[in-house]
C-alpha atoms as a PDB file:
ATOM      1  CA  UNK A   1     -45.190  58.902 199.598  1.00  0.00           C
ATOM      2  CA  UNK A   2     -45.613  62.483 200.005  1.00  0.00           C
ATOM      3  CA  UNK A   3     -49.217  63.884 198.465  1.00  0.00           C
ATOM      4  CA  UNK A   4     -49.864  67.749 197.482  1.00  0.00           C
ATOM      5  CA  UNK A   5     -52.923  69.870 197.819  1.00  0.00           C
ATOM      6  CA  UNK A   6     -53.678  71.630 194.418  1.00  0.00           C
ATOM      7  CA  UNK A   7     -56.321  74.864 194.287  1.00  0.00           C
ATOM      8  CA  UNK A   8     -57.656  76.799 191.720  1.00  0.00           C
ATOM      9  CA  UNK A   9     -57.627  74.534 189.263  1.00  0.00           C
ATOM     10  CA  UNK A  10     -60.138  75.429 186.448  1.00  0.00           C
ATOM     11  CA  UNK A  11     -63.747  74.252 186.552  1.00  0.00           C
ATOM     12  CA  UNK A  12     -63.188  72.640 182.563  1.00  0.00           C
ATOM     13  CA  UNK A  13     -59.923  71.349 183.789  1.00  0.00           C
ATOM     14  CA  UNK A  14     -59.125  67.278 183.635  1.00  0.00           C
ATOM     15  CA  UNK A  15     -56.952  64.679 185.186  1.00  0.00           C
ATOM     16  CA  UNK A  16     -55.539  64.658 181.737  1.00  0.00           C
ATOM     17  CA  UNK A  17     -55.123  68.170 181.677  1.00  0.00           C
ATOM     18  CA  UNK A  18     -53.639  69.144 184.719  1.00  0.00           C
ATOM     19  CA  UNK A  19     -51.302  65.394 184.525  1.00  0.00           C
ATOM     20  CA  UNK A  20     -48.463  67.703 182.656  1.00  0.00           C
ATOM     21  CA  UNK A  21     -48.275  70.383 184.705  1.00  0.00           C
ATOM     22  CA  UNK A  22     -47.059  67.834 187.478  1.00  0.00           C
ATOM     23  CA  UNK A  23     -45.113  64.978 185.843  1.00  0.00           C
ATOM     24  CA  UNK A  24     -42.044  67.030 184.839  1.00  0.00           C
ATOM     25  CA  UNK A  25     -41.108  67.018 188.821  1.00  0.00           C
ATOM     26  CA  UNK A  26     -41.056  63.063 188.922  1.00  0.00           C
ATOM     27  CA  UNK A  27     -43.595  60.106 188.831  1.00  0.00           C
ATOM     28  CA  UNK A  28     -47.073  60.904 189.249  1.00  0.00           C
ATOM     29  CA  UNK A  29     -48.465  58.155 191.462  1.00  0.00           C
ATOM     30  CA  UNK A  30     -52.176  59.363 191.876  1.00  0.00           C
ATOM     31  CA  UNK A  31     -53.696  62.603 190.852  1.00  0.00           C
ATOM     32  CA  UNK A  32     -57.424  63.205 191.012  1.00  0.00           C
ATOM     33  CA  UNK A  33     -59.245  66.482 190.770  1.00  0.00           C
ATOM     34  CA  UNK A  34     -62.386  66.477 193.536  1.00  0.00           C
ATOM     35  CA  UNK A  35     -65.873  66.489 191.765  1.00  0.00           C
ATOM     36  CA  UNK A  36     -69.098  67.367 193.474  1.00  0.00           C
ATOM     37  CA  UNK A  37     -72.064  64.542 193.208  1.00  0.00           C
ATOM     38  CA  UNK A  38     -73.052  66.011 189.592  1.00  0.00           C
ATOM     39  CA  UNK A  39     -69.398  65.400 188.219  1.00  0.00           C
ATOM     40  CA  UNK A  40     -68.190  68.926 188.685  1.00  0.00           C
ATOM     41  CA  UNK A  41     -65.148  70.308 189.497  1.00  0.00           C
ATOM     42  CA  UNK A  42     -64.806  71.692 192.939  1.00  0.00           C
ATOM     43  CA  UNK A  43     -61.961  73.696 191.382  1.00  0.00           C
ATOM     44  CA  UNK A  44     -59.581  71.477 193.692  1.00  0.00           C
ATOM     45  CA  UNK A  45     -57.399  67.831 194.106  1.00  0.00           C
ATOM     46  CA  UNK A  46     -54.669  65.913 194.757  1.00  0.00           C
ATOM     47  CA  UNK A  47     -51.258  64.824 193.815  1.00  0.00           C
ATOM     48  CA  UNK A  48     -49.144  61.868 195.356  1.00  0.00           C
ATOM     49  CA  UNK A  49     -45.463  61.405 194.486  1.00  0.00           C
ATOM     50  CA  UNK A  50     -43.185  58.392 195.736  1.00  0.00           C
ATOM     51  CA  UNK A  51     -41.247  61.002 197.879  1.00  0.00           C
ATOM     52  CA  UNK A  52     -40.980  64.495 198.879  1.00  0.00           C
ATOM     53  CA  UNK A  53     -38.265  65.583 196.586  1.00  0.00           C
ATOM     54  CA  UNK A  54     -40.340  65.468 193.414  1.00  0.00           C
ATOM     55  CA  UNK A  55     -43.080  67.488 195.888  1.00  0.00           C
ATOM     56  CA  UNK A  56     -40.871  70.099 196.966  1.00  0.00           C
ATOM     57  CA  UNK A  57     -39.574  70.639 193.035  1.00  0.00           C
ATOM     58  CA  UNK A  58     -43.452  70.757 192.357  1.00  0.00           C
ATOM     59  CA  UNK A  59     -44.377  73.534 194.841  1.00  0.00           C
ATOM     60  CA  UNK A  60     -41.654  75.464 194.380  1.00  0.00           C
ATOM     61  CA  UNK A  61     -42.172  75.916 189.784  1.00  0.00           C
ATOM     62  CA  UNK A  62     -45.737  76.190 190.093  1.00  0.00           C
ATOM     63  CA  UNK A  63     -46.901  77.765 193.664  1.00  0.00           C
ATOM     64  CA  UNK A  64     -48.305  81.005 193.128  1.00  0.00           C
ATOM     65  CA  UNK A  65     -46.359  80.959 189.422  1.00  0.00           C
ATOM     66  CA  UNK A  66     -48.407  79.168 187.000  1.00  0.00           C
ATOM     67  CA  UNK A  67     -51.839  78.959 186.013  1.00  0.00           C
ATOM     68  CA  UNK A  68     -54.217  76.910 183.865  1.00  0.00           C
ATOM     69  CA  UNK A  69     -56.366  78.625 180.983  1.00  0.00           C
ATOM     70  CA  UNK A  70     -58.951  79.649 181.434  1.00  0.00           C
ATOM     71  CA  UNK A  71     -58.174  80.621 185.434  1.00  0.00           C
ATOM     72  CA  UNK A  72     -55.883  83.110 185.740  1.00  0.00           C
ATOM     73  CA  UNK A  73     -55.478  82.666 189.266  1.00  0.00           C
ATOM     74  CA  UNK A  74     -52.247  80.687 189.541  1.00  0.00           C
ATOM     75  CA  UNK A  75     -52.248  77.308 190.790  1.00  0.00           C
ATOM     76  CA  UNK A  76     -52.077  76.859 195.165  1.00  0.00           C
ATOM     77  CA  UNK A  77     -49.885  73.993 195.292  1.00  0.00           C
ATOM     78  CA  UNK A  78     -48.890  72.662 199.326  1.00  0.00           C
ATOM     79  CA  UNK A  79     -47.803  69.929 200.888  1.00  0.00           C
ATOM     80  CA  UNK A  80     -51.085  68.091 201.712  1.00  0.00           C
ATOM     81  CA  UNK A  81     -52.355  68.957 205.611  1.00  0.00           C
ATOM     82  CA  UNK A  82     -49.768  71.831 205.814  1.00  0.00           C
ATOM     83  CA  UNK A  83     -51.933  74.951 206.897  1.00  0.00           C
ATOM     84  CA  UNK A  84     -53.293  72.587 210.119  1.00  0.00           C
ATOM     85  CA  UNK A  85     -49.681  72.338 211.442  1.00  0.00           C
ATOM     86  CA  UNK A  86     -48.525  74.522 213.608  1.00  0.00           C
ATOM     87  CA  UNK A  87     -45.338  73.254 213.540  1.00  0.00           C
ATOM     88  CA  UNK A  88     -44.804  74.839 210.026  1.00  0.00           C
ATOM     89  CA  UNK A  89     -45.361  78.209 210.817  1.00  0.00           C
ATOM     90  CA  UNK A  90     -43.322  80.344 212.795  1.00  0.00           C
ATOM     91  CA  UNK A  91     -44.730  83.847 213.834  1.00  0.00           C
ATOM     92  CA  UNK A  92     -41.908  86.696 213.507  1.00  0.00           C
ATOM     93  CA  UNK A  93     -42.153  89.965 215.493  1.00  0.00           C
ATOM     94  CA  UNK A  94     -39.803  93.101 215.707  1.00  0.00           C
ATOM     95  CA  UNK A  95     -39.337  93.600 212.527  1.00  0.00           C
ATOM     96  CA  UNK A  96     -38.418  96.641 210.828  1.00  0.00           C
ATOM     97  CA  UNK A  97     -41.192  99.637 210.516  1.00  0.00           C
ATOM     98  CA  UNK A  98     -41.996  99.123 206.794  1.00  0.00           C
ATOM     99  CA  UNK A  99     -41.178  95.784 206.458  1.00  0.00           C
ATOM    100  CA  UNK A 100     -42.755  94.395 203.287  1.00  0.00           C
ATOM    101  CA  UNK A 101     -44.058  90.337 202.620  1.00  0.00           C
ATOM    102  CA  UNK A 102     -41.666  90.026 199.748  1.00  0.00           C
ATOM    103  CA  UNK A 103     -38.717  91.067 201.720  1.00  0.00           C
ATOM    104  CA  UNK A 104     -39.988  88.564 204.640  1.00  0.00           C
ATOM    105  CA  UNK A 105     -40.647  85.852 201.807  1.00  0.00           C
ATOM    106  CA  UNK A 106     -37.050  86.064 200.203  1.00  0.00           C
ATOM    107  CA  UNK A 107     -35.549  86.265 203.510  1.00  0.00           C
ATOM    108  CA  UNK A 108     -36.780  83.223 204.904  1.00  0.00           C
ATOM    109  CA  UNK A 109     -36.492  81.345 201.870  1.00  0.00           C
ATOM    110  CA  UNK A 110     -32.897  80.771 203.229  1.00  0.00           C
ATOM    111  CA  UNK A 111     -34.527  78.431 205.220  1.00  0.00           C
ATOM    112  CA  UNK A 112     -37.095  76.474 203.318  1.00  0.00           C
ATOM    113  CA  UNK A 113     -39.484  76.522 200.710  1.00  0.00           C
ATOM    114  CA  UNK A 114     -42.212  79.204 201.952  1.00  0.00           C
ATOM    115  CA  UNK A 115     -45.411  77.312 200.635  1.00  0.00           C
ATOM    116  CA  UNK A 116     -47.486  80.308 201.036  1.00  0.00           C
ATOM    117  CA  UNK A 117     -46.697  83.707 200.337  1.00  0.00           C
ATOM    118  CA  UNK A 118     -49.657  84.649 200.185  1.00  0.00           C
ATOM    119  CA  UNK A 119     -50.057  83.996 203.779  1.00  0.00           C
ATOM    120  CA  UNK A 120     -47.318  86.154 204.988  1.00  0.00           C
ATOM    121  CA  UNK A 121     -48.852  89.221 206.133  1.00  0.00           C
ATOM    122  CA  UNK A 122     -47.005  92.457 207.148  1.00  0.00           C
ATOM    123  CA  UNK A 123     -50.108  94.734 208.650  1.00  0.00           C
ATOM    124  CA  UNK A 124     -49.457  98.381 208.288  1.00  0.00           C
ATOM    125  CA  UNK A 125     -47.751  99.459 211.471  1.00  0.00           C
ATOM    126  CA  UNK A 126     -47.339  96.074 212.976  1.00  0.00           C
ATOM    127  CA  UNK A 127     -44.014  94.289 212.903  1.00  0.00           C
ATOM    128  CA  UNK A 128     -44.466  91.044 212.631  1.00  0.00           C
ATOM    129  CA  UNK A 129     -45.833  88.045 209.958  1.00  0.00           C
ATOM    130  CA  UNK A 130     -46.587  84.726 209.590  1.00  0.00           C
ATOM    131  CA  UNK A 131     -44.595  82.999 207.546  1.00  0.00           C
ATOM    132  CA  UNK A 132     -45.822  79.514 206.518  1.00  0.00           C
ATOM    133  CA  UNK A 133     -42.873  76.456 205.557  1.00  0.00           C
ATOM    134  CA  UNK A 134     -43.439  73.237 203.325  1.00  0.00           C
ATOM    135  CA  UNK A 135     -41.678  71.164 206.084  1.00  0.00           C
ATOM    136  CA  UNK A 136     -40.973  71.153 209.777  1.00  0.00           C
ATOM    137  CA  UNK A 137     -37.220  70.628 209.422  1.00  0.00           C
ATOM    138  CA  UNK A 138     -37.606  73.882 207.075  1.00  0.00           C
ATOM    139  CA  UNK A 139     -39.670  75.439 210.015  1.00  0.00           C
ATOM    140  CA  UNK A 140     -37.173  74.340 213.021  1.00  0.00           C
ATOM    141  CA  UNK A 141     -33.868  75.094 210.877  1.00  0.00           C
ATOM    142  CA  UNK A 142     -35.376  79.063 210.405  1.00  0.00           C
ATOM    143  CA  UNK A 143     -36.841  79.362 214.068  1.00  0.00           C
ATOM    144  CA  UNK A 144     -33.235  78.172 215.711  1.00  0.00           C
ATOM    145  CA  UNK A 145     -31.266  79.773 213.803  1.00  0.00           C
ATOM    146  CA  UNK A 146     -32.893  83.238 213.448  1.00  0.00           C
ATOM    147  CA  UNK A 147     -33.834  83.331 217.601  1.00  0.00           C
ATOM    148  CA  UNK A 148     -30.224  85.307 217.825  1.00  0.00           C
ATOM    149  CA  UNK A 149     -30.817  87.531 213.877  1.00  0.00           C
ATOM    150  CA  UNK A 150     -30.835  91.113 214.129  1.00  0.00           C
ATOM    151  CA  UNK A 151     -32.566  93.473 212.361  1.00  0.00           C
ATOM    152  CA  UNK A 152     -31.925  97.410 212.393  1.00  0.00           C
ATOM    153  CA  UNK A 153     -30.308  97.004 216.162  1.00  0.00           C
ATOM    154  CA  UNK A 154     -33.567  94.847 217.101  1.00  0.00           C
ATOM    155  CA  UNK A 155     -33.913  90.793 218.273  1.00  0.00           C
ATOM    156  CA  UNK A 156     -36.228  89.611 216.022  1.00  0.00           C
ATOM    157  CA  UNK A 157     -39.104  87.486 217.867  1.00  0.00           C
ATOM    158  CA  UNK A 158     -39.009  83.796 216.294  1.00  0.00           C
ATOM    159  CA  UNK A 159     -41.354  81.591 217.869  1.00  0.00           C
ATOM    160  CA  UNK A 160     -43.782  79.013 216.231  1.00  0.00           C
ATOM    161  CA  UNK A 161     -47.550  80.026 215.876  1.00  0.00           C
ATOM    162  CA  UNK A 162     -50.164  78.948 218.048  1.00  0.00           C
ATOM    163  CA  UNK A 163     -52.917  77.454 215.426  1.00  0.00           C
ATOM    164  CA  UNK A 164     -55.512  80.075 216.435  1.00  0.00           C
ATOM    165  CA  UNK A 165     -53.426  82.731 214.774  1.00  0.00           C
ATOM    166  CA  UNK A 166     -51.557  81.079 212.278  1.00  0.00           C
ATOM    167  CA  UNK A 167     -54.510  80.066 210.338  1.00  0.00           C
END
């Protein structure tokens, strides 16, 4: 069974509700939105498919790409637990001057499903990002194969994160 994470979800929002947006992806074992001791939404839940495939098909349609009226945040769907792993995030230095998150994003997406873009940062005149994968096979398969890639004449850096900076 593989279970997802789900943020911003709407305060108004229900089970019911929210029960579409996931079901086209596969079986919906368990989904449950958390609720403070009132009843209210804490704007957050869970999802739990039979496997990961369903998952994966779920993060990457509605990641950062759909929301739910009245929010219009879109929804932060990850594989539960995956921001505490180090393991699925590599840290990637030397990269070009100018280098932009998109770029990094579709770049690495060779790879993987990158569960967060919003958690690949380019700093203004630093070189490197974070860039944060939905599995560790994703994570291994980019960090091996991209420890030889070269970028404008320069050896990219390709290591994974230590969990002090990669959170």
């Amino acid at each position: 069974m593989t279970k997802l994470f789900v943020g911003q979800i709407p305060a108004v929002c229900t089970e019911d509700v929210l029960r579409p947006f996931f079901s086209p992806f596969g079986v919906v074992l368990e989904l449950s939105i958390m609720r403070d001791p009132q009843g209210r939404s804490k704007g957050c839940g869970w999802v739990r498919y039979s496997s990961r495939e369903p998952a994966m098909e779920a993060i990457q349609a509605l990641h950062n790409r759909r929301a739910i009226p009245p929010q219009t945040n879109a929804l932060q769907v990850r594989l539960a637990g995956a921001t505490e792993d180090r393991t699925l995030t590599l840290f990637v230095g030397n990269l070009p001057e100018g280098a932009i998150a998109s770029s990094v994003v579709r770049d690495f997406s060779n790879w993987g499903v990158v569960v967060d873009e919003a958690f690949v940062k380019v700093p203004p005149g630093k070189p490197y990002a974070f860039v944060s994968f939905a599995s560790q096979e994703a994570a291994a398969d980019a960090a091996h194969k991209l420890k030889t890639a070269m970028i404008n004449d320069k050896l990219l850096r390709v290591e994974f994160a230590s969990p002090s900076r990669a959170n």
